[in-house]
PDB file of N, CA and C in Angstrom:
ATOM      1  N   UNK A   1     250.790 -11.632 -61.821  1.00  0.00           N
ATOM      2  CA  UNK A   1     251.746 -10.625 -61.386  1.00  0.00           C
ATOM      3  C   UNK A   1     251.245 -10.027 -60.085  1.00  0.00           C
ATOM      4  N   UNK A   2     252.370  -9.991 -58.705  1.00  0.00           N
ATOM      5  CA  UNK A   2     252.027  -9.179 -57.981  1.00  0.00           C
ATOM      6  C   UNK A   2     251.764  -7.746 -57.949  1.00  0.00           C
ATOM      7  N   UNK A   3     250.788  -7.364 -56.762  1.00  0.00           N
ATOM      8  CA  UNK A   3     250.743  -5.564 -56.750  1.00  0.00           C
ATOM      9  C   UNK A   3     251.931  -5.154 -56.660  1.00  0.00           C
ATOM     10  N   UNK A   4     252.959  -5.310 -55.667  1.00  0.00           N
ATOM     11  CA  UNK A   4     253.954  -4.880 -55.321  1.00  0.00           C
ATOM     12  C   UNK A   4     254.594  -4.980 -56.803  1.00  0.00           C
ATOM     13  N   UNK A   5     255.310  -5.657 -57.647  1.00  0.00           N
ATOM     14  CA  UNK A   5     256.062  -6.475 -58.942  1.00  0.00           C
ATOM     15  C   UNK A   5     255.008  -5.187 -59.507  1.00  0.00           C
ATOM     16  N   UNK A   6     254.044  -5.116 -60.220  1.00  0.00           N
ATOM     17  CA  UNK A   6     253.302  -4.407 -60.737  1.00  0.00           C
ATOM     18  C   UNK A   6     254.208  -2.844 -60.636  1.00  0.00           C
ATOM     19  N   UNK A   7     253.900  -2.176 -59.455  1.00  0.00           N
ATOM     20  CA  UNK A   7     254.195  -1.129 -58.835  1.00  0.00           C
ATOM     21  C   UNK A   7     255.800  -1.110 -59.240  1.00  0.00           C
ATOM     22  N   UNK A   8     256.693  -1.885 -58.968  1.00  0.00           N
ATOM     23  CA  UNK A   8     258.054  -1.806 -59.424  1.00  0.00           C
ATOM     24  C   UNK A   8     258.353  -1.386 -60.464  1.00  0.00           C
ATOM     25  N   UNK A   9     257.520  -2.478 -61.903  1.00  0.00           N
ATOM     26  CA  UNK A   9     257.753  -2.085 -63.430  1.00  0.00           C
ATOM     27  C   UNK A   9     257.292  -0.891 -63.674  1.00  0.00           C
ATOM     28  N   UNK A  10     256.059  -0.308 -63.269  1.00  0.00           N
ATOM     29  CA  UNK A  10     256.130   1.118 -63.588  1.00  0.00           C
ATOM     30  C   UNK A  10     257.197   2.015 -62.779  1.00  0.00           C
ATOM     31  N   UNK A  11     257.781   1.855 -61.831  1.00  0.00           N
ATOM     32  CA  UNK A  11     258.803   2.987 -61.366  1.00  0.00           C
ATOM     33  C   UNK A  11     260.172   2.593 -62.340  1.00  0.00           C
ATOM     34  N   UNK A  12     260.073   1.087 -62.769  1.00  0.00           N
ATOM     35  CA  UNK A  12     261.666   0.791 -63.299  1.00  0.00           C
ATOM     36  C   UNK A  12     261.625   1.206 -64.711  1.00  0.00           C
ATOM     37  N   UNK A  13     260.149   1.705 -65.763  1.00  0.00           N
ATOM     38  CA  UNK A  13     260.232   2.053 -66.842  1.00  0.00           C
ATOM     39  C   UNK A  13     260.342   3.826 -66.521  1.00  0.00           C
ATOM     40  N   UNK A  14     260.016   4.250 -65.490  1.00  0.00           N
ATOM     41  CA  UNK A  14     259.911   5.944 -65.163  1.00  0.00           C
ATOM     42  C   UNK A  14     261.453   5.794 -65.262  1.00  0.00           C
ATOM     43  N   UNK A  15     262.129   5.222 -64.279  1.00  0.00           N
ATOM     44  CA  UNK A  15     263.474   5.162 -64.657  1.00  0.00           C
ATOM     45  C   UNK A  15     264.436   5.434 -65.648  1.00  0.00           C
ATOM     46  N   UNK A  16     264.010   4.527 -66.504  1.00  0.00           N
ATOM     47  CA  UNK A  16     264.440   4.618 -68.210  1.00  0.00           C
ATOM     48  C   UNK A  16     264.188   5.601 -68.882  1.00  0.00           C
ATOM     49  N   UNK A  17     262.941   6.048 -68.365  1.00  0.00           N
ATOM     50  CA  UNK A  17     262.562   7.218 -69.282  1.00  0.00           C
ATOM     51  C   UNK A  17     263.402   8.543 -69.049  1.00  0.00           C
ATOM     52  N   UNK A  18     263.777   8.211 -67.533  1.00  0.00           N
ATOM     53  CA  UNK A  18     264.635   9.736 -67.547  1.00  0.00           C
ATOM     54  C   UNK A  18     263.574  10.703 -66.635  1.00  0.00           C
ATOM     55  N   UNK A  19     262.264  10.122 -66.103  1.00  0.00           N
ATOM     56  CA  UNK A  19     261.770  11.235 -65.065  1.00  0.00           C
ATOM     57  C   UNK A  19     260.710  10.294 -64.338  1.00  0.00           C
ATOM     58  N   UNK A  20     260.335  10.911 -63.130  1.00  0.00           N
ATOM     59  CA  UNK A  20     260.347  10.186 -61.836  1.00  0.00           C
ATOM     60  C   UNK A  20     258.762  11.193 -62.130  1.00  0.00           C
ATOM     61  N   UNK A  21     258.307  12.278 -62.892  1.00  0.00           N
ATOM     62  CA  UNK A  21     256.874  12.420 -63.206  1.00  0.00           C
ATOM     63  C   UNK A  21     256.222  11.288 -64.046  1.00  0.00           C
ATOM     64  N   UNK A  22     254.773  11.569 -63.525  1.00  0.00           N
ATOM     65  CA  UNK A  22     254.078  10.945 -64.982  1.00  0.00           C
ATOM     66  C   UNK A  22     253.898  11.884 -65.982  1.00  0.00           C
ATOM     67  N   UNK A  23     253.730  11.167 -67.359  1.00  0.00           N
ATOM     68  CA  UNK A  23     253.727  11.669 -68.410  1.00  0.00           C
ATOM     69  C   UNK A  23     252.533  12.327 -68.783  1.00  0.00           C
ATOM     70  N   UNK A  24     253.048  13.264 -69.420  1.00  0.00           N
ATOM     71  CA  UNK A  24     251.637  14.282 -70.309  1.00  0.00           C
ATOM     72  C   UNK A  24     251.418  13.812 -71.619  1.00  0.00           C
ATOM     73  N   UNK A  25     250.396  14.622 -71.898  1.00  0.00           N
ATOM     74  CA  UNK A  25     250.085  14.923 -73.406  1.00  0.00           C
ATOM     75  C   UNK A  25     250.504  15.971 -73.706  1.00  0.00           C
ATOM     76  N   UNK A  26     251.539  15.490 -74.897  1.00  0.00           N
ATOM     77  CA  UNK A  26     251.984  16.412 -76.145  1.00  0.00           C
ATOM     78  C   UNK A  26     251.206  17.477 -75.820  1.00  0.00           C
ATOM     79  N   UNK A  27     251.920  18.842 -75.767  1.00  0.00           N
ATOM     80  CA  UNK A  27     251.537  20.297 -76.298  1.00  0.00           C
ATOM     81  C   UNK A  27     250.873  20.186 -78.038  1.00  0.00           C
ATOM     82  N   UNK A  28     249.931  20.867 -78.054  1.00  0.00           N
ATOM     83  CA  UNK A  28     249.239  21.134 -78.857  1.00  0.00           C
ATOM     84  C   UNK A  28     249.883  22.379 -79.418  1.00  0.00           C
ATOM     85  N   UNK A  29     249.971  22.673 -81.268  1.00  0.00           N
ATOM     86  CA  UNK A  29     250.225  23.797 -81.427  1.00  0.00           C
ATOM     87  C   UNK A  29     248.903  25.120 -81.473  1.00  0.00           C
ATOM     88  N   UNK A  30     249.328  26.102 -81.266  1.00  0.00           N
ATOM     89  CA  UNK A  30     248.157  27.013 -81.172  1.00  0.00           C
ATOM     90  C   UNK A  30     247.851  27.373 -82.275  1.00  0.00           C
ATOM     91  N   UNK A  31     247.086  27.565 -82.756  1.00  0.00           N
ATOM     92  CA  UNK A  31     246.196  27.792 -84.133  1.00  0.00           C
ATOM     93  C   UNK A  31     246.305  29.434 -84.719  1.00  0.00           C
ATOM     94  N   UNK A  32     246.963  29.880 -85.834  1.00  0.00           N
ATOM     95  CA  UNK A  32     246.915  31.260 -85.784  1.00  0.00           C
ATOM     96  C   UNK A  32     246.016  31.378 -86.069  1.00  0.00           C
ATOM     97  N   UNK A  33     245.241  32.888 -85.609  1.00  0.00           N
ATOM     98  CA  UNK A  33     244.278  33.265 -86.362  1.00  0.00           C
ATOM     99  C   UNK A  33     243.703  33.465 -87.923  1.00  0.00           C
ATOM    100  N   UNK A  34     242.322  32.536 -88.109  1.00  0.00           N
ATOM    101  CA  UNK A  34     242.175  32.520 -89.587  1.00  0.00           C
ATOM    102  C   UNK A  34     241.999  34.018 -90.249  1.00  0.00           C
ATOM    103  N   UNK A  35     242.392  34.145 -91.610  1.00  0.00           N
ATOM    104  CA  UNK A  35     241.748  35.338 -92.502  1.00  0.00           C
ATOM    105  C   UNK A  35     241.095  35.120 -92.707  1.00  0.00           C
ATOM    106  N   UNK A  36     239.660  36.168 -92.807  1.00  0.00           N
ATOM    107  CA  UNK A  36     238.864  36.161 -93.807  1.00  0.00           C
ATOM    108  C   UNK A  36     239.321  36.686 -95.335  1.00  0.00           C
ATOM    109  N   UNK A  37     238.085  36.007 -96.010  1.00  0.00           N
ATOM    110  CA  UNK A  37     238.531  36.880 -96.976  1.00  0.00           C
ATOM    111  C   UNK A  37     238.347  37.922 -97.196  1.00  0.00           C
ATOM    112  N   UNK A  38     238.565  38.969 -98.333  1.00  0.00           N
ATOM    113  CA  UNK A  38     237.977  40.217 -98.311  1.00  0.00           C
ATOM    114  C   UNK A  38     236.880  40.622 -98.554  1.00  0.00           C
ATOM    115  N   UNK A  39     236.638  42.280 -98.775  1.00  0.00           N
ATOM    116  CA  UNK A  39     235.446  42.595 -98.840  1.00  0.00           C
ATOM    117  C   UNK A  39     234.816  42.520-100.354  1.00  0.00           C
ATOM    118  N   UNK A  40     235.617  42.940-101.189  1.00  0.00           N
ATOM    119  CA  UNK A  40     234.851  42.086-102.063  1.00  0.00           C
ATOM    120  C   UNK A  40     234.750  40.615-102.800  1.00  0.00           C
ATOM    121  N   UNK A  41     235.554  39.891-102.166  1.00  0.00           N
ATOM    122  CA  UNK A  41     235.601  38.452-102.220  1.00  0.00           C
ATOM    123  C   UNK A  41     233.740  38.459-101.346  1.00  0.00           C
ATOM    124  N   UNK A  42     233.673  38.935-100.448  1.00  0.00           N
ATOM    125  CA  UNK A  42     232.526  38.273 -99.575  1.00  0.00           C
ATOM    126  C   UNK A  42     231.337  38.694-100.301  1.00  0.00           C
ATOM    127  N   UNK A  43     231.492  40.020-100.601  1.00  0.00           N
ATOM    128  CA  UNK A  43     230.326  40.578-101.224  1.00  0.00           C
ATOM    129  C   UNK A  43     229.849  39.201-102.594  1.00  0.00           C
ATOM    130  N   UNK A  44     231.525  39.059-103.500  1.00  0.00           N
ATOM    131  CA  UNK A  44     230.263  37.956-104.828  1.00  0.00           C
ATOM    132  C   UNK A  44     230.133  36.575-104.582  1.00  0.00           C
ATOM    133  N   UNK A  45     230.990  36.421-103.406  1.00  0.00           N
ATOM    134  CA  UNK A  45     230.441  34.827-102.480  1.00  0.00           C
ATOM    135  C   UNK A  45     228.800  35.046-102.109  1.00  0.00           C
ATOM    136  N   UNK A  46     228.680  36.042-101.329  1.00  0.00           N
ATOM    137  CA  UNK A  46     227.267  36.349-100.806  1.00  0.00           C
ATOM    138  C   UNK A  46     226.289  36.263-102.136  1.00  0.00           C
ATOM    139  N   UNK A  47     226.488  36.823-102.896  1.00  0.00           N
ATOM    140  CA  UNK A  47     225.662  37.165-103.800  1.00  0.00           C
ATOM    141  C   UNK A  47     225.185  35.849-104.606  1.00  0.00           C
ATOM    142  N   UNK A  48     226.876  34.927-104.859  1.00  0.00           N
ATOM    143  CA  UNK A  48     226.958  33.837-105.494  1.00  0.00           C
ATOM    144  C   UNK A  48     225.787  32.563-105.042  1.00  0.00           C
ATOM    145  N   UNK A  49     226.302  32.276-103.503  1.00  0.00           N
ATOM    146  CA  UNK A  49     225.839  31.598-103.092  1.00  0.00           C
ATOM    147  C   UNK A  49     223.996  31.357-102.829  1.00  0.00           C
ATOM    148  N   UNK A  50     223.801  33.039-102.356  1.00  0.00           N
ATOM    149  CA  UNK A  50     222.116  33.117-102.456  1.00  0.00           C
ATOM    150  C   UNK A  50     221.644  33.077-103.980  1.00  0.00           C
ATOM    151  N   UNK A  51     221.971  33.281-105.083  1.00  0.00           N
ATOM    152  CA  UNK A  51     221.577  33.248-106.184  1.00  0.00           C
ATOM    153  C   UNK A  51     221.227  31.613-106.473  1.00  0.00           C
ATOM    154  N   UNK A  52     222.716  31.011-105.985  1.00  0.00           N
ATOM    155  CA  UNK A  52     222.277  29.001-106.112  1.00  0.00           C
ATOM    156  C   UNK A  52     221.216  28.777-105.390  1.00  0.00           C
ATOM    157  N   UNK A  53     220.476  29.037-104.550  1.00  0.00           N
ATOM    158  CA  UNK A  53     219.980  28.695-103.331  1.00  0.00           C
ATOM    159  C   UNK A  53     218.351  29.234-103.723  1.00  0.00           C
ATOM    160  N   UNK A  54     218.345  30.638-104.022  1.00  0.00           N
ATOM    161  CA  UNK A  54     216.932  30.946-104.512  1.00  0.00           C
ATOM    162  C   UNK A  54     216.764  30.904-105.912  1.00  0.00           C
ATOM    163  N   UNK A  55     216.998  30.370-106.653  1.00  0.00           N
ATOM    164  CA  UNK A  55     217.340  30.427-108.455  1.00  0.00           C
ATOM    165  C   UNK A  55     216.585  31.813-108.898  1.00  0.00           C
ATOM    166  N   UNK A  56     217.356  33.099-108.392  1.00  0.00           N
ATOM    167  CA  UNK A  56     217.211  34.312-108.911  1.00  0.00           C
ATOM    168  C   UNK A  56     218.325  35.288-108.572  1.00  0.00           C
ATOM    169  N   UNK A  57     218.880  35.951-109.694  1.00  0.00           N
ATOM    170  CA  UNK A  57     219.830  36.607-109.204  1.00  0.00           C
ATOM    171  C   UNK A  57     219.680  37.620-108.616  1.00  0.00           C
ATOM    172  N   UNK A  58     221.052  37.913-107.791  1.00  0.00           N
ATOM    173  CA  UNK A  58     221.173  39.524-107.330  1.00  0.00           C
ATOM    174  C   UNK A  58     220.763  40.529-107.973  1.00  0.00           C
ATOM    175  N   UNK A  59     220.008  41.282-106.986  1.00  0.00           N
ATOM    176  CA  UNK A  59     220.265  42.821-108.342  1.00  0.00           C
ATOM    177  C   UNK A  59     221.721  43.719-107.581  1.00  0.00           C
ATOM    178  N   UNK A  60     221.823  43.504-106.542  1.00  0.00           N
ATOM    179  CA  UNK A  60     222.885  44.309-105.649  1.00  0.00           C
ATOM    180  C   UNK A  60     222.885  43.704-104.178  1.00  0.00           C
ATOM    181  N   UNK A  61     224.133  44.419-103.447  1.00  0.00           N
ATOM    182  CA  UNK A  61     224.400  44.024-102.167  1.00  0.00           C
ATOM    183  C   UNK A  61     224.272  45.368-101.459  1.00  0.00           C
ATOM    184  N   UNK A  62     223.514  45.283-100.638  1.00  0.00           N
ATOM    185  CA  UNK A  62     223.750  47.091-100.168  1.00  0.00           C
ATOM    186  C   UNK A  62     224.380  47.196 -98.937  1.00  0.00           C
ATOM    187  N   UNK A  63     224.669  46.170 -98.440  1.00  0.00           N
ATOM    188  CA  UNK A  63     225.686  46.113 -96.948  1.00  0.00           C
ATOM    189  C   UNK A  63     226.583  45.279 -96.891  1.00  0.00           C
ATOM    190  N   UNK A  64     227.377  45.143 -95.976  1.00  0.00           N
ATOM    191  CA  UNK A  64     228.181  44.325 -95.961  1.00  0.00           C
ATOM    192  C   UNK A  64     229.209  44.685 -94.393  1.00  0.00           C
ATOM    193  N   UNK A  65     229.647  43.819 -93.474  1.00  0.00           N
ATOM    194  CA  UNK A  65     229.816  44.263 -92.182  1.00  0.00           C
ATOM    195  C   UNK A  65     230.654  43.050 -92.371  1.00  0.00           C
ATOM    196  N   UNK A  66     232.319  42.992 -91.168  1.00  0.00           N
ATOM    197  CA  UNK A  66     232.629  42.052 -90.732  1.00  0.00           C
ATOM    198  C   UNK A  66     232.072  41.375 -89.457  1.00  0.00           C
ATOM    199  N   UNK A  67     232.128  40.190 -89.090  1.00  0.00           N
ATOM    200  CA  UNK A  67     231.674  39.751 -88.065  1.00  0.00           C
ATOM    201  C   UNK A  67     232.678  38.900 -87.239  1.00  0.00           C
ATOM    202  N   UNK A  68     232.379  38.404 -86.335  1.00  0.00           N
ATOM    203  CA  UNK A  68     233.212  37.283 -85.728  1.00  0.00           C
ATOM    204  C   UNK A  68     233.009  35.897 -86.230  1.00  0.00           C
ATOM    205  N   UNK A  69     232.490  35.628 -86.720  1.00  0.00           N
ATOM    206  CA  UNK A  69     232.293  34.452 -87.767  1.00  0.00           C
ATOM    207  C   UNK A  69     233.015  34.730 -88.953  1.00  0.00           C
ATOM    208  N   UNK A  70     232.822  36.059 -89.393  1.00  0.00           N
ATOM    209  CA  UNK A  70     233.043  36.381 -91.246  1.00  0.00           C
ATOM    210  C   UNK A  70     232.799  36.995 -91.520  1.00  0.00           C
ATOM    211  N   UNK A  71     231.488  37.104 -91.770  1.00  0.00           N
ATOM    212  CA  UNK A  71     231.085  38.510 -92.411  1.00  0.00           C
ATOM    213  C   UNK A  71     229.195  38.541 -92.932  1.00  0.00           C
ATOM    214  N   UNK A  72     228.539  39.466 -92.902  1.00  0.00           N
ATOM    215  CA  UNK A  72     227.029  39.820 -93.057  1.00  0.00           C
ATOM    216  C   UNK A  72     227.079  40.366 -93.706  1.00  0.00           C
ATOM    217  N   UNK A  73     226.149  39.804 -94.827  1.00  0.00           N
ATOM    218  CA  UNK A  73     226.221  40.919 -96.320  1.00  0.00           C
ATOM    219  C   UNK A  73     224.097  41.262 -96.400  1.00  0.00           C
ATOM    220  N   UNK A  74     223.641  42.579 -96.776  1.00  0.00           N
ATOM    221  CA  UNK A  74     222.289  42.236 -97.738  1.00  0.00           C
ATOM    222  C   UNK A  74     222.074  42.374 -98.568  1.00  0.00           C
ATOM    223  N   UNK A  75     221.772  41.431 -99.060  1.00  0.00           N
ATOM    224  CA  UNK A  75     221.424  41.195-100.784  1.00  0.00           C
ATOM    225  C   UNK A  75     220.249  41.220-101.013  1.00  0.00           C
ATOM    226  N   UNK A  76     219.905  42.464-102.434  1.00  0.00           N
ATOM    227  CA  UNK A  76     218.779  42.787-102.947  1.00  0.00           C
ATOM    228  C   UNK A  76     218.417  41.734-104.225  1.00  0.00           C
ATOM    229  N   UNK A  77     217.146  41.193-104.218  1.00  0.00           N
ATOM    230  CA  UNK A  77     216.843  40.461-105.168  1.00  0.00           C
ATOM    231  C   UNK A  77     215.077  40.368-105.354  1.00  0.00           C
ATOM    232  N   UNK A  78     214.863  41.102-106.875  1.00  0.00           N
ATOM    233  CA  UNK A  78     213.683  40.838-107.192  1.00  0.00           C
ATOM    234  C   UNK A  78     212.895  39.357-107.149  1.00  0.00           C
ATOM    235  N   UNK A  79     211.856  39.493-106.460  1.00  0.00           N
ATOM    236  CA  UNK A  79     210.766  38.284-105.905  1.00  0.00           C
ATOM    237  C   UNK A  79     209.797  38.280-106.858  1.00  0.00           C
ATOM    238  N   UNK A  80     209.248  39.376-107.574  1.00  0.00           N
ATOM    239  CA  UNK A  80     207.935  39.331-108.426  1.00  0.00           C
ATOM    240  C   UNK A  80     208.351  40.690-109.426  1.00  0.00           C
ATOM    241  N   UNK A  81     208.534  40.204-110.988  1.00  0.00           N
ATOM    242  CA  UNK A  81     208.751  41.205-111.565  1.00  0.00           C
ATOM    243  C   UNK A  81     207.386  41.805-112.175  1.00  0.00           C
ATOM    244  N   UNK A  82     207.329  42.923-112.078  1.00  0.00           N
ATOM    245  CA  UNK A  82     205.807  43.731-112.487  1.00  0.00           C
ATOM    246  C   UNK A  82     206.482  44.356-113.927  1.00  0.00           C
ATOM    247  N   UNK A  83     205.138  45.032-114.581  1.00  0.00           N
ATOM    248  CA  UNK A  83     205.197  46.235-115.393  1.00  0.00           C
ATOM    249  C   UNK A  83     203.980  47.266-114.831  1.00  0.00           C
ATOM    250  N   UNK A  84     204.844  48.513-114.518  1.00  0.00           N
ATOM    251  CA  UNK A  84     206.103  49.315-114.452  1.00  0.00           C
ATOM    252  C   UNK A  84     207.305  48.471-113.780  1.00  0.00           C
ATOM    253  N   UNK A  85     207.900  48.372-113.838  1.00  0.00           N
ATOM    254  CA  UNK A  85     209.409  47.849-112.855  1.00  0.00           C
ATOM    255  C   UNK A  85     209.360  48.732-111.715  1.00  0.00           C
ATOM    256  N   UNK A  86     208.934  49.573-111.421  1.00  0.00           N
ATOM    257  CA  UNK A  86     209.149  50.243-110.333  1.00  0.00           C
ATOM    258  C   UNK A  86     207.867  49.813-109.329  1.00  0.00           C
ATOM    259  N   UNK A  87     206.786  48.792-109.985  1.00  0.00           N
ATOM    260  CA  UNK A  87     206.271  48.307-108.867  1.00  0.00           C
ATOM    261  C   UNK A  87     206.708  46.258-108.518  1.00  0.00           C
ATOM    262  N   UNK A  88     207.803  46.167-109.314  1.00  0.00           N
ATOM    263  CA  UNK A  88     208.392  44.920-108.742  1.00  0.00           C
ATOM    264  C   UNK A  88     208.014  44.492-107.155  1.00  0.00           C
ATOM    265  N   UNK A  89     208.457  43.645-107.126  1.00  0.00           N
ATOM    266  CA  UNK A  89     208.622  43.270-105.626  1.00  0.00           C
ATOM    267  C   UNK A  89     210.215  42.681-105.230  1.00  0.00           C
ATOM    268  N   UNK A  90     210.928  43.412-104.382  1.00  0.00           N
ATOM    269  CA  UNK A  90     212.054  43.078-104.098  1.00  0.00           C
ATOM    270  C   UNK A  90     212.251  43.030-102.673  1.00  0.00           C
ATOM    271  N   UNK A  91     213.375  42.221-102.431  1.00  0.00           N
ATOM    272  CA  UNK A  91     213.099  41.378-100.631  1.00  0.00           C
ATOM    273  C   UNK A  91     214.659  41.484-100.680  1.00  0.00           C
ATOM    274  N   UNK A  92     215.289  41.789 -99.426  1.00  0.00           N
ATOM    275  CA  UNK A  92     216.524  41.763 -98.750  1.00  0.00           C
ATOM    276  C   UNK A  92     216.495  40.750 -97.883  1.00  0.00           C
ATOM    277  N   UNK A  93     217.812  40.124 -98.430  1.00  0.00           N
ATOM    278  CA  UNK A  93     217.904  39.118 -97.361  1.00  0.00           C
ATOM    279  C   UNK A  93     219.417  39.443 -96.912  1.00  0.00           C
ATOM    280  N   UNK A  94     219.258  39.116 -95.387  1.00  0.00           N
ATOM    281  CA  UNK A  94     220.578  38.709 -94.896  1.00  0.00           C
ATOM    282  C   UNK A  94     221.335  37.564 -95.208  1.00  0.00           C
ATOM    283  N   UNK A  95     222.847  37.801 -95.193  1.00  0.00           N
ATOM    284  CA  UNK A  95     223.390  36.446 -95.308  1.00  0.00           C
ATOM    285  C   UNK A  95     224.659  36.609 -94.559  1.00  0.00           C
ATOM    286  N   UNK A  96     224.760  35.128 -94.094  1.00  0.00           N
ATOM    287  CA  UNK A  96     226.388  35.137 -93.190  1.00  0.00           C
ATOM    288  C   UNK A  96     227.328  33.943 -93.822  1.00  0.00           C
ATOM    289  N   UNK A  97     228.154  34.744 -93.573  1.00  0.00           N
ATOM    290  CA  UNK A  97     229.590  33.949 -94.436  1.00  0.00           C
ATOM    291  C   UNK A  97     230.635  33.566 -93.416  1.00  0.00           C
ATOM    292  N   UNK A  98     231.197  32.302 -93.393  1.00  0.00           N
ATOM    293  CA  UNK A  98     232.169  32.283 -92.599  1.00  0.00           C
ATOM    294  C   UNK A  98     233.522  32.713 -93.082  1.00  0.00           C
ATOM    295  N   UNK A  99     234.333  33.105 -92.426  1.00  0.00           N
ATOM    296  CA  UNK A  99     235.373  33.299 -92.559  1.00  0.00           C
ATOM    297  C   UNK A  99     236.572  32.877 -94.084  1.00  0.00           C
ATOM    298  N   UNK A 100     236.462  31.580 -94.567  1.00  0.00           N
ATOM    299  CA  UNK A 100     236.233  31.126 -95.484  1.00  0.00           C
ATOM    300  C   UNK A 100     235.430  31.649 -97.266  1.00  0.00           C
ATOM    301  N   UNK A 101     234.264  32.505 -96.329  1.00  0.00           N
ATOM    302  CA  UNK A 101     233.148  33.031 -97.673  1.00  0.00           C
ATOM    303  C   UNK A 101     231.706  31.848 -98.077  1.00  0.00           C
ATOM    304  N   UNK A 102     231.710  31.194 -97.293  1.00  0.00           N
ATOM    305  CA  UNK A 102     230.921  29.639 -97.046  1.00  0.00           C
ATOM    306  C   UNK A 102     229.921  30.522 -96.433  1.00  0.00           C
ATOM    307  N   UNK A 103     228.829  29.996 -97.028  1.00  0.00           N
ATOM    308  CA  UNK A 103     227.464  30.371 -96.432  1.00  0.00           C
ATOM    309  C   UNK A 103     226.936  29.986 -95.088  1.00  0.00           C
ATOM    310  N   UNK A 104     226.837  30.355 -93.992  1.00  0.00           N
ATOM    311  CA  UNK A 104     226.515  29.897 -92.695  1.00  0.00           C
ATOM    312  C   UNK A 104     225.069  30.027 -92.599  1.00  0.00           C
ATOM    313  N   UNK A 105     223.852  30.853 -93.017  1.00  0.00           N
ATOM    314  CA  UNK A 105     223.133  31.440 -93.244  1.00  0.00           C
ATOM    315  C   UNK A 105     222.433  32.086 -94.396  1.00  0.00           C
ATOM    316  N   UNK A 106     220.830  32.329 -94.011  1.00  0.00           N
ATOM    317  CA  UNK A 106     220.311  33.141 -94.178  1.00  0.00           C
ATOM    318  C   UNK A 106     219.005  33.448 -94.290  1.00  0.00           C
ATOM    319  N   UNK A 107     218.286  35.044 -94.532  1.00  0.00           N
ATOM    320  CA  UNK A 107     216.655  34.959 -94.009  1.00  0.00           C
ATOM    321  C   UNK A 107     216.587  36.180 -94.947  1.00  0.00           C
ATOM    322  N   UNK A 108     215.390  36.452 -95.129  1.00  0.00           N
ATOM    323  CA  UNK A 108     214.414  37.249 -96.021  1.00  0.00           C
ATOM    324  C   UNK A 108     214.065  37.841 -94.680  1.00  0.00           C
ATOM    325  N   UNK A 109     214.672  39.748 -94.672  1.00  0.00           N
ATOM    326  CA  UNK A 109     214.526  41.216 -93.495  1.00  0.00           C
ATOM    327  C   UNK A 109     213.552  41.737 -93.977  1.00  0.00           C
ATOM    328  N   UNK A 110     212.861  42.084 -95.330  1.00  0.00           N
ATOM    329  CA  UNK A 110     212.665  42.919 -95.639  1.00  0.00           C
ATOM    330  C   UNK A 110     211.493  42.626 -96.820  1.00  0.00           C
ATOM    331  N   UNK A 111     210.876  42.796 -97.220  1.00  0.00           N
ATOM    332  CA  UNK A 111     209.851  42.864 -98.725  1.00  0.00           C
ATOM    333  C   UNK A 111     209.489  44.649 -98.964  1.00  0.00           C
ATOM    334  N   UNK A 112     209.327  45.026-100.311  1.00  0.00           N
ATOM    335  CA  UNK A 112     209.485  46.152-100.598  1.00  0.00           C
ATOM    336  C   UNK A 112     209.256  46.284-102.182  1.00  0.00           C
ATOM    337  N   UNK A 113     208.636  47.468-102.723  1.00  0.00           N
ATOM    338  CA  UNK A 113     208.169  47.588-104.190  1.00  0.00           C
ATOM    339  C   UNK A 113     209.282  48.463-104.229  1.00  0.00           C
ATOM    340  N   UNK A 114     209.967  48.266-105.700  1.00  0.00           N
ATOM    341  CA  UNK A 114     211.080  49.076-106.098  1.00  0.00           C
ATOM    342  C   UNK A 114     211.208  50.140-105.563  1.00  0.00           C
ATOM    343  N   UNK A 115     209.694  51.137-106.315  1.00  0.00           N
ATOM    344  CA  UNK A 115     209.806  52.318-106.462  1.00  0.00           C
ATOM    345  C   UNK A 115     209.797  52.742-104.970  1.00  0.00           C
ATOM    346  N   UNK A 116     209.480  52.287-104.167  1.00  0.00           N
ATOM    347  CA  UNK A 116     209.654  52.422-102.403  1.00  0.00           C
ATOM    348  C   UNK A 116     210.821  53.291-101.998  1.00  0.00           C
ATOM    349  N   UNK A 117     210.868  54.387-101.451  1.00  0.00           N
ATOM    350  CA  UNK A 117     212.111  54.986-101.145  1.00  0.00           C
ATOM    351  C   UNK A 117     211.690  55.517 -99.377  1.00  0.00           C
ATOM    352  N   UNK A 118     213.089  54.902 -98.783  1.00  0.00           N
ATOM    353  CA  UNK A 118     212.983  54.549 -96.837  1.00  0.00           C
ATOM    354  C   UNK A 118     212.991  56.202 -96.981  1.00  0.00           C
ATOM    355  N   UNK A 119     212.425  56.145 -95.776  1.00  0.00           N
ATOM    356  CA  UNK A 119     212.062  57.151 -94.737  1.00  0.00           C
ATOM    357  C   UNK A 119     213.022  56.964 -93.384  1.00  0.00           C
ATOM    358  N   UNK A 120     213.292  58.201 -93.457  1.00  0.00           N
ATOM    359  CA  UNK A 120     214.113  58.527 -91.977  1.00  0.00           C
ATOM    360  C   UNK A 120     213.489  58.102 -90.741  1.00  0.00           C
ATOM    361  N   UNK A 121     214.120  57.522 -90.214  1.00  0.00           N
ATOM    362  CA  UNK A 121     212.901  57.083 -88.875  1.00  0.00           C
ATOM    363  C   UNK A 121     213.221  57.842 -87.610  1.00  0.00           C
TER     364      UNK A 121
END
């Protein structure tokens, strides 16, 4: 096939088509913004998920924040149980959830004996 012959069939199919541009790509639809879930959906996802993960349960969540991902929860969970209980050992960990409630994350902030009560800083 000639260049010229070449050059023709593409102007004689632009033709047919009905426009003398070249063609695009399809518009894409725009994505609405996802929900998260709620706050206490995230809180027993958080809790749920670190409990599978360290095989010890929650004792509590004491935060919980939305984020641009989802959401940051900290979860309290005894590490070393003592007698008295009030000299346990308990560790906060952060955790991040996506949007979803899916674990993205997480880390051990904190170590601390029960009976420990924060100070104003």
């Amino acid at each position: 096939m000639a260049a010229g012959s070449e050059h023709g069939a593409t102007a004689g199919r632009r033709a047919r088509e009905g426009s003398h541009e070249p063609r695009t790509a399809p518009r894409r639809r725009v994505a609405k913004p996802a929900r998260r879930v709620s706050a206490p959906r995230a809180i027993r996802y958080a809790a749920e998920q670190l409990a599978e993960l360290l095989g010890r349960p929650p004792e509590s969540v004491s935060a919980l924040k939305p984020t641009e991902e989802g959401w940051q929860a900290d979860v309290e969970v005894v590490e070393l149980e003592r007698i008295p209980d009030t000299t346990s050992v308990m560790a906060s960990y952060r955790v991040t959830l996506d949007e979803d409630g899916e674990l993205l994350g997480y880390e051990r902030i904190r170590r601390y004996s029960r009976g420990q009560v924060d100070r104003p800083t």
